[in-house]
Protein backbone atom coordinates (compact mmCIF):
# COMPACT_ATOMS: atom_id res chain seq x y z
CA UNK A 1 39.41 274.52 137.40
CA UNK A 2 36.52 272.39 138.12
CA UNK A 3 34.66 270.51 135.67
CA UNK A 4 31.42 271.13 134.37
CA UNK A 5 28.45 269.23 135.79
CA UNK A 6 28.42 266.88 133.11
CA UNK A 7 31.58 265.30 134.23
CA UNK A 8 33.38 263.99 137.19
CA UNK A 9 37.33 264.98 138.59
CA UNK A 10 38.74 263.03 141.66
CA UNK A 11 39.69 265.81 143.99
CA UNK A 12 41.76 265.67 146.73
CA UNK A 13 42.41 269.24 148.90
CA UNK A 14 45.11 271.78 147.73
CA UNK A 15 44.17 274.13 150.67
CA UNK A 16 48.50 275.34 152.89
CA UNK A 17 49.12 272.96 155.20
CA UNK A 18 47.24 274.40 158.56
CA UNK A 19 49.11 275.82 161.43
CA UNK A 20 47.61 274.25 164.51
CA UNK A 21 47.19 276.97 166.84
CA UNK A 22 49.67 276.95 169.60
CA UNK A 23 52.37 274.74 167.87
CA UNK A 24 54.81 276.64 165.18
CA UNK A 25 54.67 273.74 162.95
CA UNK A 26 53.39 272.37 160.18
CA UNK A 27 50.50 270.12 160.78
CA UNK A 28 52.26 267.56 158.98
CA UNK A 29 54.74 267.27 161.40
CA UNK A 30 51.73 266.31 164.02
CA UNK A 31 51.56 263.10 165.39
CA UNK A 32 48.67 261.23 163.36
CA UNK A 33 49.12 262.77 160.25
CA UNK A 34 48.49 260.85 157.52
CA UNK A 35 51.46 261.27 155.10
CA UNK A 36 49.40 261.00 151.77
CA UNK A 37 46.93 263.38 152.90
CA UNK A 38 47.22 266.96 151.70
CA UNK A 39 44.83 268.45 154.35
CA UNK A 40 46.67 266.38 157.58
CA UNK A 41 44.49 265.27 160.79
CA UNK A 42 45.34 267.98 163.90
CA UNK A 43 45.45 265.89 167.54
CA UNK A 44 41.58 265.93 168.62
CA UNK A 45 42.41 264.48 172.19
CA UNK A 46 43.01 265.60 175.39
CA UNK A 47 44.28 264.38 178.51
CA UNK A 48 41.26 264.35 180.89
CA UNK A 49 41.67 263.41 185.03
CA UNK A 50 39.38 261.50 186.79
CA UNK A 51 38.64 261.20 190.46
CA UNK A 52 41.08 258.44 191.01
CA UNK A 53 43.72 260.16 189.70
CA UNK A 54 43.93 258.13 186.32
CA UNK A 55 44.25 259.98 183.11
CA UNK A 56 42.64 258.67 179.98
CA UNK A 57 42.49 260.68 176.27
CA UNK A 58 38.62 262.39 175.54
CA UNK A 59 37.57 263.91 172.41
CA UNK A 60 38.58 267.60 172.27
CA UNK A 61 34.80 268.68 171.27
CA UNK A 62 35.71 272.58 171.46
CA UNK A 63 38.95 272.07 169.24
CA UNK A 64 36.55 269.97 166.67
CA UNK A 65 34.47 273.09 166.66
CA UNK A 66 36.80 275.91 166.30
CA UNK A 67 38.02 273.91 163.07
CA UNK A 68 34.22 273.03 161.97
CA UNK A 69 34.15 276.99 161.69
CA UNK A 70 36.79 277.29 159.18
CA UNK A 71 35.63 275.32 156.82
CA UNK A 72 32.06 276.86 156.88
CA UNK A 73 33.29 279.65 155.57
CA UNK A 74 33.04 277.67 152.13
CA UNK A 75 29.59 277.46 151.95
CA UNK A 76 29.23 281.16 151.19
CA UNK A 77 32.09 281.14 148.84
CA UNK A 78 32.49 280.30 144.82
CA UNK A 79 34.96 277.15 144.84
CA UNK A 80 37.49 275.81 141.76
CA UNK A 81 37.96 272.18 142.51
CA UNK A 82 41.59 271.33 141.71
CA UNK A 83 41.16 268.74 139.10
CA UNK A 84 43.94 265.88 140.96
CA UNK A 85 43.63 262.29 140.59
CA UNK A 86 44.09 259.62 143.70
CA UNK A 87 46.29 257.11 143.41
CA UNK A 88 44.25 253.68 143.01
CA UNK A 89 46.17 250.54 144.35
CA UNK A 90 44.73 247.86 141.93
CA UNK A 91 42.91 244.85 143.97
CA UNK A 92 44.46 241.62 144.03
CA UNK A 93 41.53 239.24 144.17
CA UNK A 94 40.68 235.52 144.62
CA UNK A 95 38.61 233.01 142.55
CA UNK A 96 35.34 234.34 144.77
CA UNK A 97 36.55 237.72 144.36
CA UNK A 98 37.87 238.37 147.49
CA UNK A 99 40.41 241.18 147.89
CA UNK A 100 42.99 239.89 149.39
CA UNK A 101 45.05 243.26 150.05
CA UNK A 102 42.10 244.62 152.11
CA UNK A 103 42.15 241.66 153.87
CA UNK A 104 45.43 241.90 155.09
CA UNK A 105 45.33 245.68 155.70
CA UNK A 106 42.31 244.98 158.09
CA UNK A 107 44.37 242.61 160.22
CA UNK A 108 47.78 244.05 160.03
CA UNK A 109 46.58 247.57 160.63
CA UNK A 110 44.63 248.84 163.97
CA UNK A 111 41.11 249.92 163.96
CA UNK A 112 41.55 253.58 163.13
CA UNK A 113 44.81 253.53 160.32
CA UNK A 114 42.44 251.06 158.25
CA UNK A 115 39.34 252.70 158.71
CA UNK A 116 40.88 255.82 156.97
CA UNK A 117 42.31 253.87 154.30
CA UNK A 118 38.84 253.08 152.56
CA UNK A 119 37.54 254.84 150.11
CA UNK A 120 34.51 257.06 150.14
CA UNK A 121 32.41 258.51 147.01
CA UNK A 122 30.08 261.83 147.22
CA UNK A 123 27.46 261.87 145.02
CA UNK A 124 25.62 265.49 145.09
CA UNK A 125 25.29 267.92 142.44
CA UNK A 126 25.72 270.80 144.84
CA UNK A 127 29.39 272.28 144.71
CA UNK A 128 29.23 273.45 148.19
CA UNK A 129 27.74 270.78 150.07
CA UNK A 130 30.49 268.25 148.35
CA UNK A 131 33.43 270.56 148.88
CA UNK A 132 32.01 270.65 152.75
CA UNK A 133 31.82 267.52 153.11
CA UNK A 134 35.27 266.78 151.42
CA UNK A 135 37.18 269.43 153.73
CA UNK A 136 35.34 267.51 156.53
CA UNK A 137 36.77 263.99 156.00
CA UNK A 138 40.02 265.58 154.71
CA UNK A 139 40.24 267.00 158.24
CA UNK A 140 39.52 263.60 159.98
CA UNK A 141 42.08 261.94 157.78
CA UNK A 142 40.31 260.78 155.03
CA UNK A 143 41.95 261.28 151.97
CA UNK A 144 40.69 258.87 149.00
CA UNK A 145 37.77 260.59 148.17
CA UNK A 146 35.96 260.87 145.04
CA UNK A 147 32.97 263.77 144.04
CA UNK A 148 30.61 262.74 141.85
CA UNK A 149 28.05 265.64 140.68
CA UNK A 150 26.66 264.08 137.08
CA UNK A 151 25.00 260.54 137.85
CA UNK A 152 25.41 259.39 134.52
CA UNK A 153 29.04 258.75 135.78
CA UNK A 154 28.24 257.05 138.68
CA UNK A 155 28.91 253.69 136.66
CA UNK A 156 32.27 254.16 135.84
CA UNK A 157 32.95 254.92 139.16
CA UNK A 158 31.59 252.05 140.63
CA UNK A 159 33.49 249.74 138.16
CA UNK A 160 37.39 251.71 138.33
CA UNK A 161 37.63 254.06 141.65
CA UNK A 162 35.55 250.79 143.45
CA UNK A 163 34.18 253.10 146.89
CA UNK A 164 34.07 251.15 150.00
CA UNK A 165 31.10 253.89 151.34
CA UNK A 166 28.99 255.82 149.30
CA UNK A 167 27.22 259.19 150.18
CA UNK A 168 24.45 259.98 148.41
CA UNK A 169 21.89 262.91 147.87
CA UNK A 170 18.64 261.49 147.58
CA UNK A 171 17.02 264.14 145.30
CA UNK A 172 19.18 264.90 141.97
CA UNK A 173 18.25 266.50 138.58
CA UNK A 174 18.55 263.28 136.27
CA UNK A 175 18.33 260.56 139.03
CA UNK A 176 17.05 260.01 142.07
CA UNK A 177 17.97 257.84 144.84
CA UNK A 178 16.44 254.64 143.85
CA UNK A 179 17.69 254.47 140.00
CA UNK A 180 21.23 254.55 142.30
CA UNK A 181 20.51 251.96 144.80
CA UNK A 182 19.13 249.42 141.99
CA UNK A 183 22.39 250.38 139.10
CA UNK A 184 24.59 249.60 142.55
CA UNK A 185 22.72 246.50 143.67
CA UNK A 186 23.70 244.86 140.07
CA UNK A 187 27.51 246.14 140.75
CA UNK A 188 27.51 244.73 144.40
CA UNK A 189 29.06 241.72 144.90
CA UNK A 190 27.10 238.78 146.58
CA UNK A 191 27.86 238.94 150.66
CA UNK A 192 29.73 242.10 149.97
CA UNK A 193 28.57 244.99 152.97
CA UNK A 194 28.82 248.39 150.77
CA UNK A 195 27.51 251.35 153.07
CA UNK A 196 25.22 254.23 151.75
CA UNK A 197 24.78 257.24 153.93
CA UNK A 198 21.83 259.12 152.12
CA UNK A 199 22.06 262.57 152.98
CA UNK A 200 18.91 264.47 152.11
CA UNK A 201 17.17 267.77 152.61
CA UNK A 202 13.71 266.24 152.73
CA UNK A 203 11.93 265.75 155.94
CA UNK A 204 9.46 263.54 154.65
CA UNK A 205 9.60 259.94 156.30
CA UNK A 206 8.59 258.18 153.05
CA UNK A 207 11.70 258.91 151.83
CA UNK A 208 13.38 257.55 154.57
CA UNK A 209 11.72 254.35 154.79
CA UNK A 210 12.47 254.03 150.80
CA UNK A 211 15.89 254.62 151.29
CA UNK A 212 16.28 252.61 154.09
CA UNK A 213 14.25 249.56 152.39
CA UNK A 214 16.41 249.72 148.87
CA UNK A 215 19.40 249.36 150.79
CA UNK A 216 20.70 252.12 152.31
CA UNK A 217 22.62 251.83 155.32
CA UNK A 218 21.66 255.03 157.55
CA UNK A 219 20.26 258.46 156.84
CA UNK A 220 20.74 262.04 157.47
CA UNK A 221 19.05 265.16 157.05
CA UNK A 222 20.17 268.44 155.82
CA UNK A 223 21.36 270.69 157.52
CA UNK A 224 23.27 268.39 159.30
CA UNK A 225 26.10 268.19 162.15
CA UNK A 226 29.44 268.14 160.81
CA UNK A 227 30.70 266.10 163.89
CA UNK A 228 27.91 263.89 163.53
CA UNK A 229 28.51 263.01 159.71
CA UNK A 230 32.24 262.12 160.79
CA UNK A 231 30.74 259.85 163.71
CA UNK A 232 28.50 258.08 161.39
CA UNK A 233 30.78 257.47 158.75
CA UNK A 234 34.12 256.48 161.04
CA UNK A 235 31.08 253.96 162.37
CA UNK A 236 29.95 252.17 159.04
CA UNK A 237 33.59 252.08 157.91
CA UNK A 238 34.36 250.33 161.32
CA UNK A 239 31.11 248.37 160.59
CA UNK A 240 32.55 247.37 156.82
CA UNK A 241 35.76 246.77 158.02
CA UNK A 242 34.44 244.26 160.36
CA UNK A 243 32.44 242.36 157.82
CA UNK A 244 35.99 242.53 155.74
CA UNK A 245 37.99 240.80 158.14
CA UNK A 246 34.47 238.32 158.53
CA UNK A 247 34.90 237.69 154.76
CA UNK A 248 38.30 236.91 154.77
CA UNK A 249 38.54 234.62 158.16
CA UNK A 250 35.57 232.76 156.83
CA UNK A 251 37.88 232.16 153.14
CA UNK A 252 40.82 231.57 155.20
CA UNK A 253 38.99 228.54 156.78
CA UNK A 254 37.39 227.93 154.09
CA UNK A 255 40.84 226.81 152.37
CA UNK A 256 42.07 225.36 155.56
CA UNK A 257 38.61 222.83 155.90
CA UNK A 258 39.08 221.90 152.11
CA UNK A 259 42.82 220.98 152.61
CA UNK A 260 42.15 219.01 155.68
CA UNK A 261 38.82 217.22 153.64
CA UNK A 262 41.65 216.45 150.68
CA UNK A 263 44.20 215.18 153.13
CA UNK A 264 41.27 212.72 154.53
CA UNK A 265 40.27 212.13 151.11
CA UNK A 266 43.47 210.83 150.18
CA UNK A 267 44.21 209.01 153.05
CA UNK A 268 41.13 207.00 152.34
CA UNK A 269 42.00 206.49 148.99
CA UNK A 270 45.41 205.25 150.17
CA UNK A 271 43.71 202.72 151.94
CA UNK A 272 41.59 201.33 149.11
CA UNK A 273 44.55 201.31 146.78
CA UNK A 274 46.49 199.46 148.74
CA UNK A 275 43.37 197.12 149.59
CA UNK A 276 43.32 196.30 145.95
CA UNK A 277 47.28 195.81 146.05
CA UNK A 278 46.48 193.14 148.42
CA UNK A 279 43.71 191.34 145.78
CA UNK A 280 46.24 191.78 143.25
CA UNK A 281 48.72 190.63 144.80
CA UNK A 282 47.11 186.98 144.98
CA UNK A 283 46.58 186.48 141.22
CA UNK A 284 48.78 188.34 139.22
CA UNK A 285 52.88 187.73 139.71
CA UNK A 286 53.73 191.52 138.48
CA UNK A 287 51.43 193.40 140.79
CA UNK A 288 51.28 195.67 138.12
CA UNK A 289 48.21 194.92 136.48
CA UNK A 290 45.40 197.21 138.40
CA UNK A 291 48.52 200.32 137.36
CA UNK A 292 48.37 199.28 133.99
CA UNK A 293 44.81 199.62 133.55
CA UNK A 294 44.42 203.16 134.73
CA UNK A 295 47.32 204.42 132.63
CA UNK A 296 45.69 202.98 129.58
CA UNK A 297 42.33 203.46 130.74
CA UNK A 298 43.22 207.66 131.01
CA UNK A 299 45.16 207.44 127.49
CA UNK A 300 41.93 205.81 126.15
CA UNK A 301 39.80 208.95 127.86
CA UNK A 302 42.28 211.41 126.26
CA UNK A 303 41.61 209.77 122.72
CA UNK A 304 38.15 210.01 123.51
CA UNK A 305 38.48 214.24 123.90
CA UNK A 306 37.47 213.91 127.43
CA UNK A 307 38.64 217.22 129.58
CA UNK A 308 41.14 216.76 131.98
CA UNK A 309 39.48 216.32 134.82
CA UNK A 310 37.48 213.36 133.35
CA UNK A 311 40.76 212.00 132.52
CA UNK A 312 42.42 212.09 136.46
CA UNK A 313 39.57 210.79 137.97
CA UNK A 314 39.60 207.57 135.75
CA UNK A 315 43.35 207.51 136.06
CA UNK A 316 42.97 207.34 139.70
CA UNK A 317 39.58 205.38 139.61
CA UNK A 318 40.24 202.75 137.44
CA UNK A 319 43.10 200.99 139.62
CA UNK A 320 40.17 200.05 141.79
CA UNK A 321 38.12 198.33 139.32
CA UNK A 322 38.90 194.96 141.20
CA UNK A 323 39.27 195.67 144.63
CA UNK A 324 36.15 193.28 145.39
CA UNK A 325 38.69 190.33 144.30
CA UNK A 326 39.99 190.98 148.14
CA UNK A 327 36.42 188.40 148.86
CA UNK A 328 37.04 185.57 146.12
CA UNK A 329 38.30 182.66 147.94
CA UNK A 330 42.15 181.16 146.38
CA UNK A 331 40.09 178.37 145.75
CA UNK A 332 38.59 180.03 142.80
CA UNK A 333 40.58 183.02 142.10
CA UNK A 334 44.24 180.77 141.75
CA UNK A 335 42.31 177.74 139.91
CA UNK A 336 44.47 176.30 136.96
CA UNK A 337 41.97 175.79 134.36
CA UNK A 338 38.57 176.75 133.55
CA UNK A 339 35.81 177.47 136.41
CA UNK A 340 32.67 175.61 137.02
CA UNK A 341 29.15 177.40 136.54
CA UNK A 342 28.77 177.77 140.22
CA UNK A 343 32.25 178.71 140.77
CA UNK A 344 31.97 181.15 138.02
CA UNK A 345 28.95 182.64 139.64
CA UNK A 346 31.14 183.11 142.74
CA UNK A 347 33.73 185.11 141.07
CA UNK A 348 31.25 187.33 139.46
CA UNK A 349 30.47 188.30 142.85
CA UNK A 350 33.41 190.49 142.80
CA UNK A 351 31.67 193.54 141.17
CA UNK A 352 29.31 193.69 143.82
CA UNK A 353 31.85 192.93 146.27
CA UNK A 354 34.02 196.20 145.31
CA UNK A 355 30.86 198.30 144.87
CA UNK A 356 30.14 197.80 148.53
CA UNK A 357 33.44 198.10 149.39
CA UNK A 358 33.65 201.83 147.57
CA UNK A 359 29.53 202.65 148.55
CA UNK A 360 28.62 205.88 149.92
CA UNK A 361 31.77 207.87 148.65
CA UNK A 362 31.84 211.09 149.25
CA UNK A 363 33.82 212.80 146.28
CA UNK A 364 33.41 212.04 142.68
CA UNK A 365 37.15 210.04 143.07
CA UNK A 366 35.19 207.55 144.79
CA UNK A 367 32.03 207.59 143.04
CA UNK A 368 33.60 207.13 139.54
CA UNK A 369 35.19 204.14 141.56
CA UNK A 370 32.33 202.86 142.57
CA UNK A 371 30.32 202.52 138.81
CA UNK A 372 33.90 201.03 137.69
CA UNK A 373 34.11 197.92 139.71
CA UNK A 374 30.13 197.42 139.90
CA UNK A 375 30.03 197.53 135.72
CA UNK A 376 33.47 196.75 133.81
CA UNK A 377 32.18 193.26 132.92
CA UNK A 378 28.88 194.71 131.57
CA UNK A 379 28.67 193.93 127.69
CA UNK A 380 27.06 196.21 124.74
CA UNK A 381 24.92 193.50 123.97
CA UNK A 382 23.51 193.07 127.60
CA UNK A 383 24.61 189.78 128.38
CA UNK A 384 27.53 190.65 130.81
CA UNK A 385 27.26 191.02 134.58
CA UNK A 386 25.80 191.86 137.14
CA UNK A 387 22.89 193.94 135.56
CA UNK A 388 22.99 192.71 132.31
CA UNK A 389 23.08 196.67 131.00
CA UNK A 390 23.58 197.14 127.61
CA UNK A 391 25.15 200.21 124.80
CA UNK A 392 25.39 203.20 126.92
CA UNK A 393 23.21 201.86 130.10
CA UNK A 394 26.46 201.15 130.81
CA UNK A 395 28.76 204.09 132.70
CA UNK A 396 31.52 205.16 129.75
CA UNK A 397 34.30 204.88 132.53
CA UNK A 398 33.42 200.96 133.05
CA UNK A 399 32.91 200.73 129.01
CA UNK A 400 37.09 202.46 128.85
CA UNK A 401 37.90 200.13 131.68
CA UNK A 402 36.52 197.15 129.97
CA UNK A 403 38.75 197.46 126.73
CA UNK A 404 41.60 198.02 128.54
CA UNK A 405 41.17 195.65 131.49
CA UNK A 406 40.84 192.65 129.20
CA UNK A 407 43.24 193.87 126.73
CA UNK A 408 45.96 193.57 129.80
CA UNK A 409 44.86 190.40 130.87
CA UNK A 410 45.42 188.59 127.93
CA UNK A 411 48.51 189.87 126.97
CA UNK A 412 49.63 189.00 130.59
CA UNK A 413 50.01 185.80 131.87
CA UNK A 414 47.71 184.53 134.80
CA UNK A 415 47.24 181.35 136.70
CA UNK A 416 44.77 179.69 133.84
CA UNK A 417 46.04 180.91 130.85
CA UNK A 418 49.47 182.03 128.68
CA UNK A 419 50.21 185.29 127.44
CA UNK A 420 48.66 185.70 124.21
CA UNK A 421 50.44 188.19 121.36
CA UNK A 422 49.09 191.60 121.24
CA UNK A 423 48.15 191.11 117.56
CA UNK A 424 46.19 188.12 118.63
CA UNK A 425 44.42 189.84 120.84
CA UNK A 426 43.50 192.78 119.27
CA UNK A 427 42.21 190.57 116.50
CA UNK A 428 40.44 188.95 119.23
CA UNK A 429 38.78 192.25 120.36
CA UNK A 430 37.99 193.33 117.10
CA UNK A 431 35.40 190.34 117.04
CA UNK A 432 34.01 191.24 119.60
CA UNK A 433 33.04 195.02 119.19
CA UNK A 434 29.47 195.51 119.34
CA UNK A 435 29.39 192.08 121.36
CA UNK A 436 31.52 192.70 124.58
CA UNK A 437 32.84 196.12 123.62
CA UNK A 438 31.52 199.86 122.80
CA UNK A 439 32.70 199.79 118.66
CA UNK A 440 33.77 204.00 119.50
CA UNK A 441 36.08 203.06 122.15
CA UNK A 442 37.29 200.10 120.61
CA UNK A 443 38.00 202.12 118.12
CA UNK A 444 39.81 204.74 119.69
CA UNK A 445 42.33 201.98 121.45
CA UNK A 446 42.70 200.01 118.11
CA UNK A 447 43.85 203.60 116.24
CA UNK A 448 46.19 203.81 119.99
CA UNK A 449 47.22 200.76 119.58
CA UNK A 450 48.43 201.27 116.01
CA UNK A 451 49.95 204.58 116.38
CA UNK A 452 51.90 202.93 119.39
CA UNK A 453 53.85 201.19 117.12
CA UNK A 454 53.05 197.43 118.14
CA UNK A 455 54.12 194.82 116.19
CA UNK A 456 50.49 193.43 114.96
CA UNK A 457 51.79 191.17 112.21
């Protein structure tokens, strides 16, 4: 039995499968059927002639008719909508809420299969005008559709049966058309194309223009041409499908540009890493060194309860923090002993060196890289180099790198010094927070350090 007004029931036909006339079967046994359908799509073409002897397939206008005036017979009559719900094939959707299933029906499938796939809502609280319009479609081949005659439903309709075209009388008790337009504009996905074929008995052109300006996609009047309805509706389906397939090439590449811009990304990374190989390769005997520092430098950012992608980006920027060694003469950077003032002021040079090496990056990888090797020998006092910043002037990836970039060099041996004890030079450090080092990452290695399990007697 049908539901009162106040409610909604997905309907689908229950009407004997029709007997076409002049075939003994079953329409369902017609080619072009649709198998989930329970009223089933008769053949609407015929074979047609021309002059040069080709034959092509026409639309079969007086067949279209003689089945148009069958189901006006319901207009006159008292209907019970079978209360039957559609099976709803739930979405599978992307991060930008893409469906993906759709996406692949509109390629896989030709133009007219997918097309009667979609889904179409009726919202009209007349009985006989949505049971028309339902035995239309059904006819066509449509067969998810939904009847709406209570508005207040409309909502939960929009949110679980998701429509793909919407048909909508303009003029109901409760609502009217643009209290629809505006609760579907806030349900509408941004770029999504959602069709809305107001159907109307008014005559008045303000309406139309108001319909058409909120939104709505085209506009009919009552009474109106069954044929013409089908027509219009087969078009903005065709029209949505379209703007599906858009949506989905334009994701596909997308995807495809931001895989090819990460391949080039690394690449170029590649090159600077091994760049800085090269610099470390003249100065420390391990080669292990600019490694070192970004594991301990991302440990250190991990203490510190920075998220995760904080933590990558200095594991993978922080190898770099020397790169502009790759300028220092051997002169200087290989010297046994302690530099003079002005060769001192040459190997400061390095920060800017690797700053204009890794200037202009393009993705924060590089970036981060960048403020590393321009800043690790800035101080919290202000009296490092080359800016002389000071406290938290100073970028917190170059104040991590700092700790742990000097930490590793004196527990390693170089060219002008010995290895010195870890103890030693954590006591060392110690001194120095507040001087060279930021006391809260100090810290946070010192309480690493210790949990670690060095020996620090």
């Amino acid at each position: 039995m049908r539901s009162s007004s106040s409610s909604f029931s997905p309907i689908v036909s229950d009407v004997q499968l029709p007997i076409v006339p002049g075939n003994q079967e079953p329409a369902s046994n017609l080619k072009g059927s649709h198998p989930n359908s329970s009223v089933l799509t008769p053949d609407f073409q015929k074979e047609t002639v021309l002059d040069e002897g080709k034959t092509v397939n026409t639309l079969n206008i007086s067949y279209i008719e003689q089945t148009f005036e069958k189901v006006k017979k319901y207009e006159h009559e008292s209907i019970e909508f079978p209360v039957v719900k559609i099976p709803r094939q739930e979405k599978l959707l992307d991060s930008d809420g893409l469906d993906l299933n759709r996406s692949r029906q509109v390629i896989m499938m030709n133009s007219s299969e997918s097309v009667l796939e979609y889904k179409i809502l009726i919202v009209d609280d007349c009985p006989h005008t949505t049971h028309y319009l339902h035995e239309i479609l059904n006819n066509f081949g449509y067969y998810q559709i939904v009847i709406c005659h209570d508005p207040a439903n409309l909502k939960e309709l929009l949110q679980n049966f998701k429509p793909d075209l919407l048909l909508l009388d303009w003029h109901l008790p409760s609502w009217d058309g643009v209290d629809i337009l505006d609760l579907i504009n806030l349900y509408q996905a941004p770029n999504e194309y959602f069709p809305v074929l107001v159907i109307t008995a008014s005559k008045d052109p303000i309406v139309r223009q108001q319909a058409l300006t909120l939104g709505a996609t085209d506009f009919l009047t009552k009474p109106f041409d069954a044929i013409e309805v089908t027509l219009r509706i087969g078009n903005l389906l065709k029209t949505k499908q379209l703007h599906d397939h858009l949506r989905f090439e334009n994701h596909h590449l997308e995807l495809v540009v931001a895989e090819r811009t990460r391949h080039i990304d690394e690449a170029h990374l590649e090159t600077l890493e091994r760049l800085a190989l090269a610099a470390e390769f003249r100065d420390d005997d391990t080669h292990l060194h600019t490694q070192r520092v970004g594991c301990n430098a991302a440990i250190l950012a991990k203490r510190l309860g920075l998220s995760d992608q904080i933590v990558q980006l200095i594991r993978r920027a922080a190898p770099l923090h020397d790169i502009g060694k790759i300028g220092i003469p051997d002169s200087i950077l290989l010297k046994q002993g302690p530099l003079l003032p002005e060769e001192f002021e040459l190997m400061k040079t390095h920060t800017t060196i690797g700053k204009r090496i890794l200037s202009n990056g393009k993705t924060p990888l590089i970036q981060m890289a960048e403020l590393i090797a321009l800043s690790h020998h800035e101080r919290w006092d202000g009296s490092g180099y080359p800016n002389r910043l000071k406290e938290k002037e100073i970028p917190l990836s170059a104040r991590i790198v700092a700790v742990v970039d000097v930490f590793d060099a004196l527990i390693h041996p170089r060219p002008y010094k010995r290895a010195w004890a870890v103890a030693e030079a954590l006591d060392w450090m110690i001194a120095q927070k507040g001087k060279s080092f930021d006391p809260k990452v100090l810290d946070a290695f010192q309480s690493g350090i210790e949990s670690a399990g060095y020996d620090l007697t």
